[in-house]
N, C-alpha and C. Protein backbone atom coordinates (compact mmCIF):
# COMPACT_ATOMS: atom_id res chain seq x y z
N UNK A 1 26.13 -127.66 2.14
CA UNK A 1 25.01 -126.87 2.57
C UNK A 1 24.86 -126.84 4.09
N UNK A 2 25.65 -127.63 5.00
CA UNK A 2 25.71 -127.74 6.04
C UNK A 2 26.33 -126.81 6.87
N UNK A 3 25.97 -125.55 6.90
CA UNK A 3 26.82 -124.68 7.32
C UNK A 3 25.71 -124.33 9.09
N UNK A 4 26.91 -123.38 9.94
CA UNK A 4 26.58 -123.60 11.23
C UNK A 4 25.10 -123.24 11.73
N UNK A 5 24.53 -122.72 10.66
CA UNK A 5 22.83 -122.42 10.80
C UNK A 5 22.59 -123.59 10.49
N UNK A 6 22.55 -124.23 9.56
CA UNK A 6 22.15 -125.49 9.06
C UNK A 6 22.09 -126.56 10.08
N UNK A 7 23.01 -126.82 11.25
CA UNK A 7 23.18 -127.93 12.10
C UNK A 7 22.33 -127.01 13.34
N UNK A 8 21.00 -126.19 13.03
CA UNK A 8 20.40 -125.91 14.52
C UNK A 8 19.86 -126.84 15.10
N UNK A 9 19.92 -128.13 15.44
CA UNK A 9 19.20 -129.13 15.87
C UNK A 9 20.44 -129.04 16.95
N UNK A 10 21.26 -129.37 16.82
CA UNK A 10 22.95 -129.67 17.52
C UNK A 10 23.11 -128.03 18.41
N UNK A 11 22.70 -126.85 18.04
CA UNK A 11 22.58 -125.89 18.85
C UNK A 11 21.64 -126.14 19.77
N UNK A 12 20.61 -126.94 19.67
CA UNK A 12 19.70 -126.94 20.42
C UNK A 12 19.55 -127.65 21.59
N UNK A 13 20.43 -128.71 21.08
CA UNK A 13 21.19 -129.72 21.84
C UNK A 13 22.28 -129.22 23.15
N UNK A 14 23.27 -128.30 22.20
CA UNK A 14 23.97 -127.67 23.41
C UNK A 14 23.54 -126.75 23.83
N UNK A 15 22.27 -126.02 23.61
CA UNK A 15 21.59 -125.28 24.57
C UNK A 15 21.06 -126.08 25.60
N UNK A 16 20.22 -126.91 25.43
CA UNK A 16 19.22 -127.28 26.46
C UNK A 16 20.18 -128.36 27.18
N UNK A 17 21.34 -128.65 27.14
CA UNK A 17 22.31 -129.74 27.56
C UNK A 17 23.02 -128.88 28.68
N UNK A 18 23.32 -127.34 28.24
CA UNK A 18 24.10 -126.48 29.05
C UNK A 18 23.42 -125.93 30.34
N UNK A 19 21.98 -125.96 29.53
CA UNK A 19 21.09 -124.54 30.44
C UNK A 19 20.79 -126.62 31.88
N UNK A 20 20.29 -127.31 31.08
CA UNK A 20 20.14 -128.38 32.21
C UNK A 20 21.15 -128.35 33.51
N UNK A 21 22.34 -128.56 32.81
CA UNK A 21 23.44 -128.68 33.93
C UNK A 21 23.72 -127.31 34.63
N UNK A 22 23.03 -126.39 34.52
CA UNK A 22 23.99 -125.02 34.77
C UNK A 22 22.83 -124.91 36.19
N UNK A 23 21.63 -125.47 35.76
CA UNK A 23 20.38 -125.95 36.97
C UNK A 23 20.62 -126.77 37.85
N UNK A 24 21.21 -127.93 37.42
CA UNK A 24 21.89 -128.67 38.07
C UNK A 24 22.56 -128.56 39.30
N UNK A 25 23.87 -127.52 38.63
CA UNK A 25 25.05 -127.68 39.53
C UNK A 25 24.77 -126.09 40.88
N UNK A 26 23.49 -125.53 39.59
CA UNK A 26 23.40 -124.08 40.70
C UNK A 26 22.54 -124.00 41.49
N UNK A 27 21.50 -124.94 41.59
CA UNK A 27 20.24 -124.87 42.66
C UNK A 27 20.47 -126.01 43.71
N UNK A 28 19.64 -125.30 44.70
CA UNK A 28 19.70 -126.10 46.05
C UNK A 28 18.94 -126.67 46.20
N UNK A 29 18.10 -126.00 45.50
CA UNK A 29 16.40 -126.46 45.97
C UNK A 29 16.05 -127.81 44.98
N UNK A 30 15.43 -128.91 45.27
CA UNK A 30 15.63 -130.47 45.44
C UNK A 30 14.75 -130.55 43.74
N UNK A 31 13.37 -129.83 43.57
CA UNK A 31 12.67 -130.03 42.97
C UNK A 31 12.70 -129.17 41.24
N UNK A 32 13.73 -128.38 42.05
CA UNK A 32 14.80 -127.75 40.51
C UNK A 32 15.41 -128.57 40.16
N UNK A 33 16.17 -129.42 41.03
CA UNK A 33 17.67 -130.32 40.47
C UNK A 33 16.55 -131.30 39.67
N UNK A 34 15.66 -131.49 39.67
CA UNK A 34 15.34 -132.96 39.09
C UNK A 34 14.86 -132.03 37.67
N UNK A 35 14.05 -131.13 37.76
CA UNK A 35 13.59 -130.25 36.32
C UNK A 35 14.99 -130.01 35.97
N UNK A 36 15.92 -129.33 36.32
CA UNK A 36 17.08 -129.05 35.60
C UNK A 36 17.97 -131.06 34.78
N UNK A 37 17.75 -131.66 35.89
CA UNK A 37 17.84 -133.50 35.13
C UNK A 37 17.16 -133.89 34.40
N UNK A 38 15.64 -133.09 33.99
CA UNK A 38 14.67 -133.61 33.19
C UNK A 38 14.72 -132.79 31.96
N UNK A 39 15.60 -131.99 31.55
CA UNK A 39 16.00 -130.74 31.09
C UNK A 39 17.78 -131.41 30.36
N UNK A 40 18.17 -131.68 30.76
CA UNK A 40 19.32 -132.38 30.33
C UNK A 40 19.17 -133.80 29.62
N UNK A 41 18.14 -134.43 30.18
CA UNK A 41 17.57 -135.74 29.29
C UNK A 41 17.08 -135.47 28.30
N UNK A 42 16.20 -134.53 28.27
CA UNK A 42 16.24 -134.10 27.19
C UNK A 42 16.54 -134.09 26.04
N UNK A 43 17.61 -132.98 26.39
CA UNK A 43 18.69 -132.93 25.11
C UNK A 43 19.42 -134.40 24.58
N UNK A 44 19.54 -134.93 25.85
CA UNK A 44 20.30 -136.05 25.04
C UNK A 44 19.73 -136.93 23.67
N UNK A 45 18.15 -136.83 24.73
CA UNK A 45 17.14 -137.25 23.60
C UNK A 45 17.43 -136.97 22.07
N UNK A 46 17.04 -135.70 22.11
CA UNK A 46 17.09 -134.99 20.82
C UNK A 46 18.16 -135.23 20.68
N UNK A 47 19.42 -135.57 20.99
CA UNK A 47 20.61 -135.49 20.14
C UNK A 47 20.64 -136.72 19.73
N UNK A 48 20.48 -137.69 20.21
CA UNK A 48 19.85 -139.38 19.16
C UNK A 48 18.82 -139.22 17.82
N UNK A 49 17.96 -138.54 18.77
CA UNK A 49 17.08 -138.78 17.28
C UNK A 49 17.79 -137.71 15.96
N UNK A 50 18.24 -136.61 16.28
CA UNK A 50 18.94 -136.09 15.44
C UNK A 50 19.73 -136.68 14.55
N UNK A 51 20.39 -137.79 15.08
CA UNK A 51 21.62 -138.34 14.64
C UNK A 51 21.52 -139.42 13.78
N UNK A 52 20.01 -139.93 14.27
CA UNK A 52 19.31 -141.46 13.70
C UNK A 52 18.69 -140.56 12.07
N UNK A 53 18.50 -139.56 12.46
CA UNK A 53 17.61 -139.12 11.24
C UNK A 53 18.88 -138.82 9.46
N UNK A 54 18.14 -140.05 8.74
CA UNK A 54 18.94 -139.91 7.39
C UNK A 54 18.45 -139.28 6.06
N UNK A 55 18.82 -137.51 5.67
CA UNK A 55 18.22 -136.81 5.24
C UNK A 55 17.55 -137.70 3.50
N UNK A 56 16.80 -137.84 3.42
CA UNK A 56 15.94 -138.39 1.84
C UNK A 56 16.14 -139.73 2.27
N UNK A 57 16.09 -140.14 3.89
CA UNK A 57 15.63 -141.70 4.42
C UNK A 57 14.43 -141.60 4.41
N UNK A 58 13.72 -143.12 3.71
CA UNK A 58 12.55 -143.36 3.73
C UNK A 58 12.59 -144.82 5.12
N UNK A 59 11.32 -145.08 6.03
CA UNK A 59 10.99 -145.92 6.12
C UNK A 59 11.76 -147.30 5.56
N UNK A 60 12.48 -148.32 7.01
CA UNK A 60 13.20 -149.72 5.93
C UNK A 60 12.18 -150.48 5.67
N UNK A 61 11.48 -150.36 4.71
CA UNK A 61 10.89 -151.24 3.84
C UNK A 61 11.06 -151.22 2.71
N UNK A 62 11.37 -152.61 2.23
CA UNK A 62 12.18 -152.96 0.74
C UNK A 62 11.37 -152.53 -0.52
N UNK A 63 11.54 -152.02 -1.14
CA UNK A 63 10.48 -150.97 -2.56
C UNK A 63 11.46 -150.71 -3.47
N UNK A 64 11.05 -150.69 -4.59
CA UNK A 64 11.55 -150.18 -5.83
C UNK A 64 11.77 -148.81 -6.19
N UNK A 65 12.62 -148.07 -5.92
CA UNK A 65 13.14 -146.97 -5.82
C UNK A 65 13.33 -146.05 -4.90
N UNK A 66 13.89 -146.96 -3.95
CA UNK A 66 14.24 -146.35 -2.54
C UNK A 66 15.81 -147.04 -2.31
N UNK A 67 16.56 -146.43 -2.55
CA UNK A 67 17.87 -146.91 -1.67
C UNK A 67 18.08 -145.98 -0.85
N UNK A 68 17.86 -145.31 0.12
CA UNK A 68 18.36 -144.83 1.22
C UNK A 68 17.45 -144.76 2.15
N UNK A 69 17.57 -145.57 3.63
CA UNK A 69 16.59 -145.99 4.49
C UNK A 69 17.16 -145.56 6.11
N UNK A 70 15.96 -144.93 7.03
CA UNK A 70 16.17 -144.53 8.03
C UNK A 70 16.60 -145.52 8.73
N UNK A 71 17.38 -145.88 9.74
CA UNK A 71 17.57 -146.84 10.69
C UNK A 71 16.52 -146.61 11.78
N UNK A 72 15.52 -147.42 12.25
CA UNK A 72 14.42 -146.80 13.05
C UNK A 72 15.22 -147.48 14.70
N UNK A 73 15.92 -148.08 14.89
CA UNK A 73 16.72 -148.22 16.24
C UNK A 73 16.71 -147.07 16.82
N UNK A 74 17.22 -145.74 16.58
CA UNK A 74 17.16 -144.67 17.70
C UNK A 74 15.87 -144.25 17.83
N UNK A 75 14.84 -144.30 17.66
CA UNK A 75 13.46 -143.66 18.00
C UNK A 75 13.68 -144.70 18.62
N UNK A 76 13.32 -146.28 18.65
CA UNK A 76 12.91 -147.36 19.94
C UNK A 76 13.79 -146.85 20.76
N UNK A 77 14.72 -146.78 20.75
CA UNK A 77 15.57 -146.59 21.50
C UNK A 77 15.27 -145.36 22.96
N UNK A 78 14.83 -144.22 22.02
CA UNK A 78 14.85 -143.09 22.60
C UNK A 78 12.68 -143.43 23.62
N UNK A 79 12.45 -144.05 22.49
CA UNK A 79 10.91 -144.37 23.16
C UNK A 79 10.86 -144.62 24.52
N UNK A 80 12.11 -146.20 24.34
CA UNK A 80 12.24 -147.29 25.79
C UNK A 80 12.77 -145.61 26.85
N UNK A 81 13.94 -144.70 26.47
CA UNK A 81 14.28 -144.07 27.31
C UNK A 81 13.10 -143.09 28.01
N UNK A 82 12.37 -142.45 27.32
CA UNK A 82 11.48 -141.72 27.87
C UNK A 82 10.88 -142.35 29.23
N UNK A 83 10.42 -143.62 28.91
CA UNK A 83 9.17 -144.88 29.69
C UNK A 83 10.31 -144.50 30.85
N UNK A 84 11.74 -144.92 31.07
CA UNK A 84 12.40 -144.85 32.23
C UNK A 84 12.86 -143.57 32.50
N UNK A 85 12.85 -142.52 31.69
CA UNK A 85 13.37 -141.19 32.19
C UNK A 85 12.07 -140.84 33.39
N UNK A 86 10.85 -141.06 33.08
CA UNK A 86 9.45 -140.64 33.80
C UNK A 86 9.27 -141.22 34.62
N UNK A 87 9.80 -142.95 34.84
CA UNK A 87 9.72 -143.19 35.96
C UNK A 87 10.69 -143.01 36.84
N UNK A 88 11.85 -142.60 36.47
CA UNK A 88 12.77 -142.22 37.60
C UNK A 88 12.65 -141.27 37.87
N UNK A 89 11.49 -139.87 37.23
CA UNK A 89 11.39 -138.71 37.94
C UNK A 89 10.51 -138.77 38.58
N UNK A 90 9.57 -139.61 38.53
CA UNK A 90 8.25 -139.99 39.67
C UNK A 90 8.79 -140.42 41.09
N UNK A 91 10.23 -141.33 40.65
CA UNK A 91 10.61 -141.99 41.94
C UNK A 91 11.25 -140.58 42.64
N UNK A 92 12.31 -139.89 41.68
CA UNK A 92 12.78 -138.26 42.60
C UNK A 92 12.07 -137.36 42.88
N UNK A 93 10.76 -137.25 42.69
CA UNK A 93 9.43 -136.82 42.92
C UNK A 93 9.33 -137.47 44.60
N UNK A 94 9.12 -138.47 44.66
CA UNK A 94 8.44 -139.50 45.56
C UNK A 94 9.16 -139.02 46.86
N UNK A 95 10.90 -139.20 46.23
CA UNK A 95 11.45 -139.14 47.60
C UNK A 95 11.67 -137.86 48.08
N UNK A 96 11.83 -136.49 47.09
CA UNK A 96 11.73 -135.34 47.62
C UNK A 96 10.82 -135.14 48.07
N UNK A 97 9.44 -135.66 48.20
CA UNK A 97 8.27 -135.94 49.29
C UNK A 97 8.46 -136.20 50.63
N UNK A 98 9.66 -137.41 50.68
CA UNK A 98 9.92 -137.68 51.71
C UNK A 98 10.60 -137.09 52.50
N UNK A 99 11.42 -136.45 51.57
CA UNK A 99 12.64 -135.54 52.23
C UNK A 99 11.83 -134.55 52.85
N UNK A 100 11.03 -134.11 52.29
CA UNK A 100 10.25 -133.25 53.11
C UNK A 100 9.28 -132.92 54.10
N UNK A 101 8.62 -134.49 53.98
CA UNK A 101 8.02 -134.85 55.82
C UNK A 101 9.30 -135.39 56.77
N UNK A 102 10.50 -135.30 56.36
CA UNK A 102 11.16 -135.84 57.68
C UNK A 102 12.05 -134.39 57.88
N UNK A 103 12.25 -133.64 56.78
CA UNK A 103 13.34 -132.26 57.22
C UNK A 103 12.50 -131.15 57.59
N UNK A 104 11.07 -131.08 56.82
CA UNK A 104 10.16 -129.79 56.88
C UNK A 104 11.31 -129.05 55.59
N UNK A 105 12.24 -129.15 54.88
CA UNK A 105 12.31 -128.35 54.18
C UNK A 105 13.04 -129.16 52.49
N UNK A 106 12.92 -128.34 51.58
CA UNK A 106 13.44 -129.50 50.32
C UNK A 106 14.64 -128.24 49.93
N UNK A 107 15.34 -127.88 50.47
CA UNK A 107 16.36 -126.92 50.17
C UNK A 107 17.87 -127.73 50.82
N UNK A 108 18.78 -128.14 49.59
CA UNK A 108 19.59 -129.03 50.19
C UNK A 108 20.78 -128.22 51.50
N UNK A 109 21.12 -127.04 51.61
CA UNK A 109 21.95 -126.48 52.65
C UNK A 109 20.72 -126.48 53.92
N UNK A 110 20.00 -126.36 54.00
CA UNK A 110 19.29 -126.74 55.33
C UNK A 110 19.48 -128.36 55.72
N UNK A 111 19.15 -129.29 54.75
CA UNK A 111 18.89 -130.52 55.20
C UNK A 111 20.58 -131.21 55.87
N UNK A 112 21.73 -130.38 55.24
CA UNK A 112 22.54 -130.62 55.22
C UNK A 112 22.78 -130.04 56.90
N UNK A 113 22.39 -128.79 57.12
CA UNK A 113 22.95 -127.90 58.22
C UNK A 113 21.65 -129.14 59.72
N UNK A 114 20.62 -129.34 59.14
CA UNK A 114 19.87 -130.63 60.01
C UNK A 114 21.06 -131.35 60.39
N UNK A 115 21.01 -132.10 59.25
CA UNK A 115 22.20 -133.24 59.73
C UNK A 115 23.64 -132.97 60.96
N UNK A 116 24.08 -132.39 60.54
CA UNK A 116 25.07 -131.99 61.34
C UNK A 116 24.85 -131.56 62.78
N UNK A 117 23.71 -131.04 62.69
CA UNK A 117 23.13 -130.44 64.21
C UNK A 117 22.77 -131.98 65.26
């Protein structure tokens, strides 16, 4: 029953995995690159929990007529990641702040064409 409609979670994955990096590698501007990085975490996200999820998994708690049980490791997992995905965008937040009281501009070919001068 798994046919290529069926796996849209995994499309969704290489959508928002593609469109992240394609932000990434194509903007200059400082405060895109980190949305286009926050945009790619994302996906990765979702592609764990996707993967953790076991279709007619119940909850591992031991019961009488349940043999097939979710492994709940990738949600902690993906939880702990969020807590540090947010603070490392606060910190690329912080310093594209900085970058921008010392250049006057957050556009990386200027800061670059600064430097050199």
């Amino acid at each position: 029953m798994d046919t290529v409609i069926g796996l849209y979670n995994y499309w969704v994955v290489i959508f928002l995995m593609m469109t992240g990096f394609y932000i990434v590698i194509s903007r200059e501007n400082l405060i895109k690159t980190v949305i286009g990085l926050n945009i790619f975490q994302t996906s990765v996200f979702l592609l764990y929990i996707t993967m953790g999820k076991v279709r007619g998994g119940t909850a591992p708690i031991m019961a009488d007529g349940f043999d097939v049980y979710t492994n709940p490791l990738p949600s902690v997992l993906i939880l702990t990641a969020i807590v540090v995905g947010v603070a490392t965008t606060s910190v690329a937040l912080a310093l594209v702040v900085r970058i921008r009281e010392a250049y006057e501009t957050i556009e990386e070919d200027e800061i670059r064409a600064q430097d050199r001068a």
